[in-house]
Protein backbone atom coordinates (compact mmCIF):
# COMPACT_ATOMS: atom_id res chain seq x y z
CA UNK A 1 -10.83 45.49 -65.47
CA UNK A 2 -10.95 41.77 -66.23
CA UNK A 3 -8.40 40.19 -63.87
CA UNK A 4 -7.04 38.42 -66.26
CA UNK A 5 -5.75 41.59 -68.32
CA UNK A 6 -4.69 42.51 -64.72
CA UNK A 7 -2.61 40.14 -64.13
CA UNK A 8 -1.12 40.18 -67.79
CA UNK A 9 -0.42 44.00 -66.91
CA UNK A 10 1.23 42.82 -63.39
CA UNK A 11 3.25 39.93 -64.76
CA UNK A 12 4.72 41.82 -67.53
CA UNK A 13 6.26 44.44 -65.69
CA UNK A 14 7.53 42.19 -63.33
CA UNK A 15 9.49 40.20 -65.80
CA UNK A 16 10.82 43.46 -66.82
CA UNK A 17 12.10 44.82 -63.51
CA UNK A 18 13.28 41.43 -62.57
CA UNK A 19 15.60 41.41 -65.96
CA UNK A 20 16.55 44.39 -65.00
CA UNK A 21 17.96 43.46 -61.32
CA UNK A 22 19.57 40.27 -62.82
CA UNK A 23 21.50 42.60 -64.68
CA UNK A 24 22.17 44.88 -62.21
CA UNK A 25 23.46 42.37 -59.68
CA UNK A 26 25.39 40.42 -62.44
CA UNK A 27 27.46 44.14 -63.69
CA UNK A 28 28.73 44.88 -60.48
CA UNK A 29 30.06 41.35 -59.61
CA UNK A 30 31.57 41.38 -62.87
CA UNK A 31 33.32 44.67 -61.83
CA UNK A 32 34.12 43.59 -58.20
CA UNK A 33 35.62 40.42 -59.66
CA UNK A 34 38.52 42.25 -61.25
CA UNK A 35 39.04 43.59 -57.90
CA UNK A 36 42.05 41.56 -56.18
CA UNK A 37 40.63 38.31 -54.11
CA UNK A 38 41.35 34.79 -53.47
CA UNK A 39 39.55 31.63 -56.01
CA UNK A 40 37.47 31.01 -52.49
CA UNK A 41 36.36 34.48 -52.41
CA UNK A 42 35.45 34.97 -55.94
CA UNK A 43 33.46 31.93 -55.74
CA UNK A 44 31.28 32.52 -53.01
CA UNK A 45 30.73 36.02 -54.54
CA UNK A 46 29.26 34.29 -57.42
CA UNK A 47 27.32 31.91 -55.53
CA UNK A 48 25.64 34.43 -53.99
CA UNK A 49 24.41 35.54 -56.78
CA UNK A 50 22.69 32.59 -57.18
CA UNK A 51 21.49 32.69 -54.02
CA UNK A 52 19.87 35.87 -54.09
CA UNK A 53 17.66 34.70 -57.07
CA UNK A 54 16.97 31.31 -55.20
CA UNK A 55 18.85 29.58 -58.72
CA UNK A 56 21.46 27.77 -56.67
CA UNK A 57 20.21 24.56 -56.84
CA UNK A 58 18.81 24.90 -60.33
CA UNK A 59 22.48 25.72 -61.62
CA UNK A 60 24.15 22.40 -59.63
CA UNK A 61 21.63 20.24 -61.26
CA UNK A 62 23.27 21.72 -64.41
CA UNK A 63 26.75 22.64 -63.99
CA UNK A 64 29.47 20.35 -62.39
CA UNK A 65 31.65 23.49 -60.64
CA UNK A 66 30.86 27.05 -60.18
CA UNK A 67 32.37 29.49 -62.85
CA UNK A 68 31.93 32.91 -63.75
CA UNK A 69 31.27 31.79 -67.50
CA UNK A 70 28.42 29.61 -66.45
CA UNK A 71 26.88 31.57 -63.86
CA UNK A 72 26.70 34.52 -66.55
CA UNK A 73 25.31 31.76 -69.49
CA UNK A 74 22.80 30.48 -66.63
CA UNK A 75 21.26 33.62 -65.74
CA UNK A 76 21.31 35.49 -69.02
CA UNK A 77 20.71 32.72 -71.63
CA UNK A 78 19.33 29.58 -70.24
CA UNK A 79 15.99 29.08 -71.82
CA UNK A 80 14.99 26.59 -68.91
CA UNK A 81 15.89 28.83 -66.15
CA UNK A 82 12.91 31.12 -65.18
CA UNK A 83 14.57 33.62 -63.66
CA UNK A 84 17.42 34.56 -66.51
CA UNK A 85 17.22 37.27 -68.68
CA UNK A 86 16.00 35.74 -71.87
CA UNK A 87 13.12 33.74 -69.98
CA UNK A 88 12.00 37.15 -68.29
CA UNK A 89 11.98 39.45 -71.78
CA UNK A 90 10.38 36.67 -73.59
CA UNK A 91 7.83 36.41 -70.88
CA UNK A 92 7.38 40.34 -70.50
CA UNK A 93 7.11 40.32 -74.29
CA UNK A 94 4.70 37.22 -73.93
CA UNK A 95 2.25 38.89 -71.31
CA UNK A 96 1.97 42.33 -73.01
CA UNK A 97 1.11 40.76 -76.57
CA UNK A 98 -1.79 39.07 -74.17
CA UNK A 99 -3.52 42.79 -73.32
CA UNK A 100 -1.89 44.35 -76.78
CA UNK A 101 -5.18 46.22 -76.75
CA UNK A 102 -4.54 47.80 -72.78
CA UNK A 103 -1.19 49.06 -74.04
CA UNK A 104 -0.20 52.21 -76.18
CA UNK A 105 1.52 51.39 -79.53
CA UNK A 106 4.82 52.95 -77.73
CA UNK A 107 4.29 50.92 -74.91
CA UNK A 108 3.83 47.32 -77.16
CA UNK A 109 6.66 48.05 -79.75
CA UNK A 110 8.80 48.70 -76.66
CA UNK A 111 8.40 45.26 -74.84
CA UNK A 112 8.58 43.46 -78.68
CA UNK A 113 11.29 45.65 -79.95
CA UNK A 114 13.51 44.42 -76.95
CA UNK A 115 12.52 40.79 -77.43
CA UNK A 116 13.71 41.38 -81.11
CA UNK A 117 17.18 42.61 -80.59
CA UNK A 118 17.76 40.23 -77.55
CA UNK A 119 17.39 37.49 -79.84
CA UNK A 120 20.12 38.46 -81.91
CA UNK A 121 22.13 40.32 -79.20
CA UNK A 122 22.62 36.16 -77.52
CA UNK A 123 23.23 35.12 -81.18
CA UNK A 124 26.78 36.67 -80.83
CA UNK A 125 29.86 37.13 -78.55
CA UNK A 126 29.22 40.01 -77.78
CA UNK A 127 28.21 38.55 -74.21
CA UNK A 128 31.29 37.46 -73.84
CA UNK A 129 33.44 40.06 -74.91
CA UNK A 130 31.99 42.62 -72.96
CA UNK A 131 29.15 41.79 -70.35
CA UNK A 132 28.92 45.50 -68.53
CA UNK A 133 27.79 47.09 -72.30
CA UNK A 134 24.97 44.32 -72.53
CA UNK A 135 23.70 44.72 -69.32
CA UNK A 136 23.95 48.33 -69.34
CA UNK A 137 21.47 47.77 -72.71
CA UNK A 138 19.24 45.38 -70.16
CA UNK A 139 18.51 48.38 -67.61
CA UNK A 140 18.61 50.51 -70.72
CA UNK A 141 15.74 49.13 -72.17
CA UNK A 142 13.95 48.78 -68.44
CA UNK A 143 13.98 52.37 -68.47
CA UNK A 144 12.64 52.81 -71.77
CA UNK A 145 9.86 50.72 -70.88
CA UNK A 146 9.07 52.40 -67.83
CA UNK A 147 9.51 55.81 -69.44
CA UNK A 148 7.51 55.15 -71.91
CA UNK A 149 4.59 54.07 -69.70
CA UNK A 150 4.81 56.71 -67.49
CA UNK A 151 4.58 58.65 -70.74
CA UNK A 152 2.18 57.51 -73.05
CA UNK A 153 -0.52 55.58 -71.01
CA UNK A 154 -3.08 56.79 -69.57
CA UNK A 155 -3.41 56.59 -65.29
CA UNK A 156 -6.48 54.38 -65.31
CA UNK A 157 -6.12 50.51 -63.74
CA UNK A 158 -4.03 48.94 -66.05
CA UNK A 159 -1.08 51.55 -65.73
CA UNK A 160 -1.59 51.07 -61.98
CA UNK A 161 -1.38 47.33 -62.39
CA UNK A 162 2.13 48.13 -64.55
CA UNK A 163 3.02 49.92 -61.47
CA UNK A 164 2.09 47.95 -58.81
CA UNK A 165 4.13 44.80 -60.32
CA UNK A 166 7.23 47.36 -61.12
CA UNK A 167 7.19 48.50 -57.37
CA UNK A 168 6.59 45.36 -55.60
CA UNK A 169 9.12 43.32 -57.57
CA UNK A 170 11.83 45.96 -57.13
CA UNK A 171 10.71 45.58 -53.16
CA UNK A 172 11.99 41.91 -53.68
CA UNK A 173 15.40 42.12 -55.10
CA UNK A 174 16.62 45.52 -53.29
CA UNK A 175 15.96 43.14 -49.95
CA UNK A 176 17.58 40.46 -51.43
CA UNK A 177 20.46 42.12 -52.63
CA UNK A 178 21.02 44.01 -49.38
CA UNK A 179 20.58 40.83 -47.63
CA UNK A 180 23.16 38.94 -49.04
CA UNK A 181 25.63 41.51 -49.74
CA UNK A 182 25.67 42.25 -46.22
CA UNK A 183 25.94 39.43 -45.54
CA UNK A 184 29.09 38.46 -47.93
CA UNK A 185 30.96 41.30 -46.28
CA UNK A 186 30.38 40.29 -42.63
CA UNK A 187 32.20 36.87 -43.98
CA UNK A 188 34.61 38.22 -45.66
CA UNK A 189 35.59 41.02 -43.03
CA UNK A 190 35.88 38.42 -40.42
CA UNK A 191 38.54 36.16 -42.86
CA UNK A 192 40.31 40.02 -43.17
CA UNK A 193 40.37 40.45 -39.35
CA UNK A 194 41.94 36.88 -38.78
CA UNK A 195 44.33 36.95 -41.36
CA UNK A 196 46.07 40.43 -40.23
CA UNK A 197 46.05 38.78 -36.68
CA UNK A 198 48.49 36.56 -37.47
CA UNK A 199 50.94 39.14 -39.34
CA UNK A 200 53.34 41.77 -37.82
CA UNK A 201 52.15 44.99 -36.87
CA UNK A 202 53.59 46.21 -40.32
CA UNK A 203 52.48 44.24 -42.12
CA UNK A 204 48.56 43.91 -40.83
CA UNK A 205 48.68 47.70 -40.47
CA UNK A 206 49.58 47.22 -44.17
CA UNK A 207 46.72 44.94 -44.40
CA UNK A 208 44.17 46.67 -42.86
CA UNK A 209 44.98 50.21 -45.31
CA UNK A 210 44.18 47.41 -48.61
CA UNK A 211 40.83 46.33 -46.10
CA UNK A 212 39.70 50.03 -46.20
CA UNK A 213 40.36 50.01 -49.85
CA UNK A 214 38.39 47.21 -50.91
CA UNK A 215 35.72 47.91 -48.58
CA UNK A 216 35.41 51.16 -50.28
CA UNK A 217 35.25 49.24 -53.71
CA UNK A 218 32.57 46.45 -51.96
CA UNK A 219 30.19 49.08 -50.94
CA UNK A 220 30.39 51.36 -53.64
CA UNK A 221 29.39 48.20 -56.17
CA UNK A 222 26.39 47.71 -54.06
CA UNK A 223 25.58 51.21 -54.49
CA UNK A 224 25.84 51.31 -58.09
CA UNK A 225 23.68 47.92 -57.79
CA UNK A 226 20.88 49.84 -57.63
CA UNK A 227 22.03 53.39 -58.82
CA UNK A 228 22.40 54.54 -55.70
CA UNK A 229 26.49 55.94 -55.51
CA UNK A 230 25.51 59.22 -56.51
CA UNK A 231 22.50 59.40 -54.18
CA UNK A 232 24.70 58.09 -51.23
CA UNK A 233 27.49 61.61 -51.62
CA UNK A 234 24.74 63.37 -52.25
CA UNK A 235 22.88 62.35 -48.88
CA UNK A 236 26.02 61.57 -47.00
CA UNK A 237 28.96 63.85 -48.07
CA UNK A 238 31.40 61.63 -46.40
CA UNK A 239 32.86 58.35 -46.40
CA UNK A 240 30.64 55.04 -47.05
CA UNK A 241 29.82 53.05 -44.04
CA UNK A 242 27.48 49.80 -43.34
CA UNK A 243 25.46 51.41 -41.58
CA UNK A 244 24.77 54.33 -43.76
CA UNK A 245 24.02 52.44 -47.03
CA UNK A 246 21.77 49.91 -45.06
CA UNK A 247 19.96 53.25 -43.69
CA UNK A 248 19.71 54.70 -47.81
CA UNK A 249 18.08 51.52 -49.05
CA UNK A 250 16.02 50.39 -46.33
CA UNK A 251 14.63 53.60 -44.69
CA UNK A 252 15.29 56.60 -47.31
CA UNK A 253 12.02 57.81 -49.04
CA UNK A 254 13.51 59.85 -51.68
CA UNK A 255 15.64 57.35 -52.94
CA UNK A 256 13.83 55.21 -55.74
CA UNK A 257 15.08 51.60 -55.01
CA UNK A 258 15.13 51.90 -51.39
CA UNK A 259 12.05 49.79 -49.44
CA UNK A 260 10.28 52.17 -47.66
CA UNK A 261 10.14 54.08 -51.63
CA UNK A 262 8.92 51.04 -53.11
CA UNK A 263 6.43 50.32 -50.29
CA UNK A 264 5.12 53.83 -50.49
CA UNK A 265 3.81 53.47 -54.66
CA UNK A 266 3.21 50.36 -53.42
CA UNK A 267 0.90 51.78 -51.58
CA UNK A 268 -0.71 54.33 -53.50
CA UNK A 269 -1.14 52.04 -56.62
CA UNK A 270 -2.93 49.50 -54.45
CA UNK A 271 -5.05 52.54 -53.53
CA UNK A 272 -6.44 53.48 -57.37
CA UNK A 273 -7.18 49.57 -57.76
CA UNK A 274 -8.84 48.79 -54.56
CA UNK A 275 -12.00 46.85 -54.95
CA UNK A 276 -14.62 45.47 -52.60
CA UNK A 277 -12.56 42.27 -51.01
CA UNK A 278 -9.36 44.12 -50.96
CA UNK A 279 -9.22 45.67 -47.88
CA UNK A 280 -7.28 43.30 -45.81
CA UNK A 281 -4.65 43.61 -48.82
CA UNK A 282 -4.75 47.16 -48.68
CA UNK A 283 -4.62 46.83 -44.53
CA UNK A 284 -1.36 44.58 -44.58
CA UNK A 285 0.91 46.36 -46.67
CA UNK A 286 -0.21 49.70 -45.34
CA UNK A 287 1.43 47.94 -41.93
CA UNK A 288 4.53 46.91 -43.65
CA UNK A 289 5.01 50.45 -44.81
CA UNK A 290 4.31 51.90 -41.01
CA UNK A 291 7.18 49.56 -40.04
CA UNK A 292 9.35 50.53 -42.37
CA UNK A 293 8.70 54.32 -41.70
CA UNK A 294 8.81 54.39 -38.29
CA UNK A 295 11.65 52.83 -38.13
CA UNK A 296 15.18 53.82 -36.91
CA UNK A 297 18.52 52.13 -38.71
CA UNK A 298 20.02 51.47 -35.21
CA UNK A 299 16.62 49.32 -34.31
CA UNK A 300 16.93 47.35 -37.29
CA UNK A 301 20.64 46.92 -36.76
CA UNK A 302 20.74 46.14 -32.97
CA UNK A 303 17.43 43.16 -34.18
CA UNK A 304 19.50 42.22 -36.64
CA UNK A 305 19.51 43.19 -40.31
CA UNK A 306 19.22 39.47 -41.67
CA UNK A 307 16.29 38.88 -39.52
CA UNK A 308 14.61 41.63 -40.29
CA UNK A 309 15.63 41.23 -43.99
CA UNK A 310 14.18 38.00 -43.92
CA UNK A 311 10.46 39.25 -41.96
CA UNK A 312 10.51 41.77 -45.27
CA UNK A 313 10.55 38.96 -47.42
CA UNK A 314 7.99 36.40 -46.53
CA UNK A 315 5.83 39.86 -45.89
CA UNK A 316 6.58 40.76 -50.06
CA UNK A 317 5.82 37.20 -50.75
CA UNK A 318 2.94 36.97 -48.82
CA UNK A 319 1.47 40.30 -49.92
CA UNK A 320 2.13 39.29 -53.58
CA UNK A 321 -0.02 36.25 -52.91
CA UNK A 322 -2.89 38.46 -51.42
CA UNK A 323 -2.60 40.69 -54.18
CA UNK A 324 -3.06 37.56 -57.19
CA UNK A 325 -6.10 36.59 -54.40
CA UNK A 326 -8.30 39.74 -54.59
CA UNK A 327 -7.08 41.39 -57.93
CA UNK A 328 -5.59 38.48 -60.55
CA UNK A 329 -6.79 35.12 -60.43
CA UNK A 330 -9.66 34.63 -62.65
CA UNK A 331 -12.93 33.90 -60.38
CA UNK A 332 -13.91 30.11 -60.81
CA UNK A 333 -17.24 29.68 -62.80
């Protein structure tokens, strides 16, 4: 396969998954914002959204004070952010009309169809009036696209390039999102603990019962960040903890978002697409997956989760970068 077909096939479903996580992560901190917390808490919940997506500095060049209306415009409509939901469609749409001829008709009028009704979706209120049902049509139409690929094309290179960029972006954000989530609630646990230290024993046990409540809330939102809820009482059949949750999207191979999942098709799609200067590719993220497999939740937690967090994601970002090396970048003349 040409490379540059390749890396229309990589790019595109990139832009798709990444849409698709910007919605997720936007949903749930629209839900845990209705949940009862100070102005300082509710904006550093929002600027971590930003954060994940490396966008913070991008929206204070832009915006004058952090709001949940702007955050929301920035990352779903801004035409000059990269990253926002419009800009990723458009450029999922933009890639796959590039290799129209690698794609199925189902496949194509999938990726356009979207770009279609987006266009008039952001033409409307309907943003505003209710976010969760538009981002619940964003994942929506992730799935369809995936489905659809899964469904109608056939398992030569170029599916395996759809795959590979699916997998490998979806690496990305579940890191990021665990990252900072965890992150946020080691902050905010810590501004819990000092405030009912400071009441009467009534009153902070009364504290700590509402702590244990919206705890439940935080970590159930992250779990629905990446459809994972279900997967966790499934698993778990008991109450959520930390520790558990980091264990179900770090180390879990059955569940679909989790790292050491994504790592594995990561894996095996590199596999069907290996060529003759790809070995060192295939070499390094076959050792990111050993690490990841081998590994125990109580060894990443005693290293520390945020370092190890971080390792994962200069080893994505560096393995994307061999990846555009050997398969992607056109070959000079």
């Amino acid at each position: 396969m040409l490379s540059r077909t390749a890396d229309h096939l990589f790019w595109m479903a990139r832009y798709t998954e990444r849409a698709e996580n910007t919605a997720r992560m936007l949903d749930v901190h629209v839900q845990t914002a209705l949940l009862p917390q100070s102005t300082d808490d509710a904006e550093q919940g929002w600027r971590a959204v930003l954060g994940i997506s490396e966008l913070l500095y991008g929206y204070n060049q832009k915006y004058d004070k952090l709001t949940q209306k702007d955050v929301i415009d920035f990352m779903v409509r801004d035409p000059n952010n990269p990253s926002s939901i419009a800009s990723c469609l458009r450029q999922a749409r933009e890639n796959a009309r590039a290799v129209r001829g690698a794609l199925t008709t189902e496949a194509w009028e999938i990726q356009n169809a979207t770009w279609i009704k987006m266009q008039s979706y952001l033409q409307t209120n309907a943003l505003e009036q209710n976010p969760s049902d538009f981002f619940e049509w964003v994942k929506h139409r992730s799935h369809l696209s995936r489905g659809v690929t899964i469904g109608t094309m056939l398992e030569d290179e170029a599916f395996h390039f759809i795959r590979l960029g699916t997998f490998l972006e979806r690496a990305d954000n579940t890191a990021r999102i665990i990252d900072v989530k965890f992150h946020g609630a080691k902050e905010t646990q810590s501004h819990k603990q000092g405030q009912s230290q400071s009441q009467s024993q009534s009153q902070s046990q009364g504290a700590a019962e509402e702590t244990g409540q919206l705890d439940f809330y935080y970590w159930a939102a992250i779990l629905r960040s990446v459809s994972g809820f279900e997967i966790y009482r499934k698993v778990y059949r008991d109450v959520i903890t930390p520790e558990r949750v980091a264990e179900l999207l770090i180390l879990r191979a059955d569940m679909p978002r989790s790292l050491l999942a994504c790592m594995g098709n990561v894996i095996s799609n590199l596999h069907h697409v290996r060529n003759d200067v790809s070995a060192d590719t295939e070499r390094f993220a076959g050792k990111l997956h050993a690490d990841l497999k081998f590994a125990r939740i109580e060894e990443i937690l005693e290293a520390g989760l945020h370092d190890t967090l971080t390792e994962f994601l200069e080893r994505i970002f560096e393995l994307g970068n061999r990846i555009s090396r050997d398969f992607l970048v056109p070959l000079a003349a």
